[in-house]
N, C-alpha and C. Protein backbone atom coordinates (compact mmCIF):
# COMPACT_ATOMS: atom_id res chain seq x y z
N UNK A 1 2.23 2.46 -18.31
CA UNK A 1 1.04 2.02 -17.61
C UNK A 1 0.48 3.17 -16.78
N UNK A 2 -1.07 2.97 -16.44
CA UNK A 2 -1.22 4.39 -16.43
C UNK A 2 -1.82 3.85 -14.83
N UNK A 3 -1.69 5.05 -13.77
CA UNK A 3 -2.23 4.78 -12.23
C UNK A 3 -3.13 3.73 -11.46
N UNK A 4 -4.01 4.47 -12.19
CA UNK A 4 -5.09 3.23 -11.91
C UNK A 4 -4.92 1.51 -12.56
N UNK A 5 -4.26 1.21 -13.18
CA UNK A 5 -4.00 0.14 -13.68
C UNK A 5 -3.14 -0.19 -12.55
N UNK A 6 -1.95 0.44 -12.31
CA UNK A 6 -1.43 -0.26 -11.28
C UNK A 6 -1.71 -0.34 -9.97
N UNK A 7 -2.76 0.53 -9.48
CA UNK A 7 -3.18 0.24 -8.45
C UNK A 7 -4.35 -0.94 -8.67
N UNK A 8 -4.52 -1.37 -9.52
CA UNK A 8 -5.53 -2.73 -9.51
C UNK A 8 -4.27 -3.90 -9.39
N UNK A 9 -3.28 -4.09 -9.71
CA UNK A 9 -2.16 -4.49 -9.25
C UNK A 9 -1.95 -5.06 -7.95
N UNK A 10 -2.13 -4.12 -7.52
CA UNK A 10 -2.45 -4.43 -5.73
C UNK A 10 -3.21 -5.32 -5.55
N UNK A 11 -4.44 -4.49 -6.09
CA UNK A 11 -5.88 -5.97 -5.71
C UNK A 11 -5.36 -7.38 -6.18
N UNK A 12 -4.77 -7.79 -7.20
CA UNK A 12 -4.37 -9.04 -8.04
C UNK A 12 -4.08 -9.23 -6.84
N UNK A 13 -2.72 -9.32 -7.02
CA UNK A 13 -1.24 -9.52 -6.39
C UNK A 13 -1.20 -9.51 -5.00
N UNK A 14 -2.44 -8.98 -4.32
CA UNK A 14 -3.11 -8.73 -2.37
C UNK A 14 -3.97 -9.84 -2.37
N UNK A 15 -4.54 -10.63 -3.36
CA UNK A 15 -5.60 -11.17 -3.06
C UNK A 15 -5.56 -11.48 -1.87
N UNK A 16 -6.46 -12.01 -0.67
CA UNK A 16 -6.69 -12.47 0.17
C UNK A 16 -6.86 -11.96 1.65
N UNK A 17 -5.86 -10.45 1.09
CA UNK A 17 -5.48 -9.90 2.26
C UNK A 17 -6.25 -8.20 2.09
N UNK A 18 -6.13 -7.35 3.00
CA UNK A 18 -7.70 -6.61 3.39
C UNK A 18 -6.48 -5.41 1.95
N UNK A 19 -7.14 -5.79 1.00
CA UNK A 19 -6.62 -5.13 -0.24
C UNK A 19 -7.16 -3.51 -0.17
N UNK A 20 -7.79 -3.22 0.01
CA UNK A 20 -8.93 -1.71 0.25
C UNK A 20 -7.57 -1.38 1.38
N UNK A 21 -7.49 -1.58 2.24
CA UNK A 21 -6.37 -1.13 3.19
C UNK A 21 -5.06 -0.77 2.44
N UNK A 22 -4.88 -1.73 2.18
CA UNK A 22 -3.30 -1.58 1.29
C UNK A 22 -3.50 -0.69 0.32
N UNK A 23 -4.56 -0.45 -0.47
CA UNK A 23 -4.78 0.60 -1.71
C UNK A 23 -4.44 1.88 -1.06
N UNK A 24 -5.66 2.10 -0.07
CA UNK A 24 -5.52 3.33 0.79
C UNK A 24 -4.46 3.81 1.41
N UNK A 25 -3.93 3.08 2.20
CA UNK A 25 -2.51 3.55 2.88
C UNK A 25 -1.34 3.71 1.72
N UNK A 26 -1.48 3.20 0.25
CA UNK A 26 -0.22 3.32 -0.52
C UNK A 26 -1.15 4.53 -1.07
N UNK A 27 -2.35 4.72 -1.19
CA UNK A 27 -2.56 6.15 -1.97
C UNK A 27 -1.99 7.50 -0.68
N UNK A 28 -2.28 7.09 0.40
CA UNK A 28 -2.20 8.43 1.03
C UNK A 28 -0.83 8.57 1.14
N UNK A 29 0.22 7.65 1.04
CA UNK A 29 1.74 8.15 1.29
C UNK A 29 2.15 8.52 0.03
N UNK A 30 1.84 7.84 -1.24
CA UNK A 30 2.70 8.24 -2.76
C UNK A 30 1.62 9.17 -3.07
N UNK A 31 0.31 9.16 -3.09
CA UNK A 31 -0.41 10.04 -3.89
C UNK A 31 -0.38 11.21 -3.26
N UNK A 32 -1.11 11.51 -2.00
CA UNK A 32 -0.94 12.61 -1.20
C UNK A 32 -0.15 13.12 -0.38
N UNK A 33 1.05 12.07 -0.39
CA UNK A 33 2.07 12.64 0.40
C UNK A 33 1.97 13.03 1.99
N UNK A 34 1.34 11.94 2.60
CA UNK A 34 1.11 11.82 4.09
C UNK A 34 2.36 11.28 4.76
N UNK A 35 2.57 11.77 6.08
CA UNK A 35 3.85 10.84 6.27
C UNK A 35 3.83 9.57 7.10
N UNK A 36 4.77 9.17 7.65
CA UNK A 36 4.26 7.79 8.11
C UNK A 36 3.67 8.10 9.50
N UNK A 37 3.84 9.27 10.39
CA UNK A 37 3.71 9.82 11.29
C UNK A 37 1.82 10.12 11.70
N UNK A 38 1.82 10.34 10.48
CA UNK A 38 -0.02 10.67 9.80
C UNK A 38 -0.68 9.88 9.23
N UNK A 39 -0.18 8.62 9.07
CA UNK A 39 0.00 7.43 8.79
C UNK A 39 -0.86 6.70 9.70
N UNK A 40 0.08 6.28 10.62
CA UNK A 40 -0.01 6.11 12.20
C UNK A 40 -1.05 6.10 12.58
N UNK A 41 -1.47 7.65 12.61
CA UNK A 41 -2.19 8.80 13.16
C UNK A 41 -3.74 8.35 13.09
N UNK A 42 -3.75 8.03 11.57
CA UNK A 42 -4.96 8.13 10.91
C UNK A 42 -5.73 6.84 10.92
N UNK A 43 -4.42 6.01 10.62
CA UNK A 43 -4.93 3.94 10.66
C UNK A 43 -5.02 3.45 12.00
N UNK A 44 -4.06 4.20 13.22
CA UNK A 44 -4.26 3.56 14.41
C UNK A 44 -3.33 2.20 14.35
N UNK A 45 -2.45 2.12 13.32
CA UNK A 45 -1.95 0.81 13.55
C UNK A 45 -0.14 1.21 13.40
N UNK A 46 0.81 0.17 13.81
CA UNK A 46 2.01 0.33 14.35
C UNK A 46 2.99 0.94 13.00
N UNK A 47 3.57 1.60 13.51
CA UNK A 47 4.93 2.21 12.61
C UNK A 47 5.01 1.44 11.35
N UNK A 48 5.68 0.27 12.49
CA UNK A 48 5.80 -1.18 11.42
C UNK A 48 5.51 -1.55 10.33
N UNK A 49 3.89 -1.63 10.56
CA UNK A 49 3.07 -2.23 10.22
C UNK A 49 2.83 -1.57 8.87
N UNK A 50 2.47 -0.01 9.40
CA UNK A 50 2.46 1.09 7.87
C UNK A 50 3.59 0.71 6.99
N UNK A 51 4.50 0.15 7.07
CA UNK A 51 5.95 0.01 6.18
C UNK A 51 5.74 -0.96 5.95
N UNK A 52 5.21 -2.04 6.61
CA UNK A 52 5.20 -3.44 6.00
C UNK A 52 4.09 -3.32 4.49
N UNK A 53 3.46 -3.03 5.10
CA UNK A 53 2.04 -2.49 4.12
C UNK A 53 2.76 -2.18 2.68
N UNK A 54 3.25 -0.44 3.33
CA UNK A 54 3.83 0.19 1.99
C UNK A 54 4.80 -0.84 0.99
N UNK A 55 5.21 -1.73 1.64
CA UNK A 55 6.49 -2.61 0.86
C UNK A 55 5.67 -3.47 0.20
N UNK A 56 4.76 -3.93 0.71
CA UNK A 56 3.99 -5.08 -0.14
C UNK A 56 3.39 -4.23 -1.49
N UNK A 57 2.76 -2.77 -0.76
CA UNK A 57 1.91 -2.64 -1.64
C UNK A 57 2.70 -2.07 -3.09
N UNK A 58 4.23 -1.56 -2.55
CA UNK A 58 4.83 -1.14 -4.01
C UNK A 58 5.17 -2.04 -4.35
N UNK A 59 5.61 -3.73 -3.54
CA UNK A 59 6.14 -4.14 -5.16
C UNK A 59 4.92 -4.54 -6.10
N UNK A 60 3.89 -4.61 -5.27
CA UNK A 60 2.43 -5.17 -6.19
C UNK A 60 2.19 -3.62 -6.99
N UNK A 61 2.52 -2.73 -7.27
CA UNK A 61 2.01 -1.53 -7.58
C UNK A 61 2.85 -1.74 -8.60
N UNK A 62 4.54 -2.01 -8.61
CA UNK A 62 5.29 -2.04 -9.74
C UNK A 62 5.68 -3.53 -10.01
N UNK A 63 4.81 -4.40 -9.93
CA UNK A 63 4.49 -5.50 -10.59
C UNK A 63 5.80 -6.43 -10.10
N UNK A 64 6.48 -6.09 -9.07
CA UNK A 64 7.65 -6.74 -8.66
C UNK A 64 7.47 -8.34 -7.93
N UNK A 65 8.02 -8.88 -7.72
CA UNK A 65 7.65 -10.29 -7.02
C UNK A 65 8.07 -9.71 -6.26
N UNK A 66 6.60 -10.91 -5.00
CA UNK A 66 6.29 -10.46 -3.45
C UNK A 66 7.40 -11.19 -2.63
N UNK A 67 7.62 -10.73 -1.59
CA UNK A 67 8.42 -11.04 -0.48
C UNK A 67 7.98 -11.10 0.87
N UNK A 68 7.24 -12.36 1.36
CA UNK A 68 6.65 -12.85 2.79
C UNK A 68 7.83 -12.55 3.56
């Protein structure tokens, strides 16, 4: 499967929730290699929060079932 397919993945699998966010913050840590530090930095929002994100957004990226 090729990138962009699985990042539409996200959108499916996010419905409801601010999906454009979740795309972005999983492109800038796997694609560009930002850290969570710059992360932070850049979104203004908690440590946490960036990780909660990233977890949702990989298992929707690798098609995994979600975990509330």
């Amino acid at each position: 499967m090729d990138v962009e397919s699985q990042l539409f993945n996200i959108e499916i699998r996010l419905r409801g929730e601010d999906t454009r966010l979740y795309k972005e913050i999983f492109m800038d840590k796997y694609i560009n290699g930002l850290t969570a530090k710059q992360l932070v930095n850049k979104y203004k929002i908690s440590r946490s929060t960036i990780y909660k994100i990233l977890n949702r957004a990989k298992a929707a990226f690798e098609n995994q079932e979600l975990k509330l």
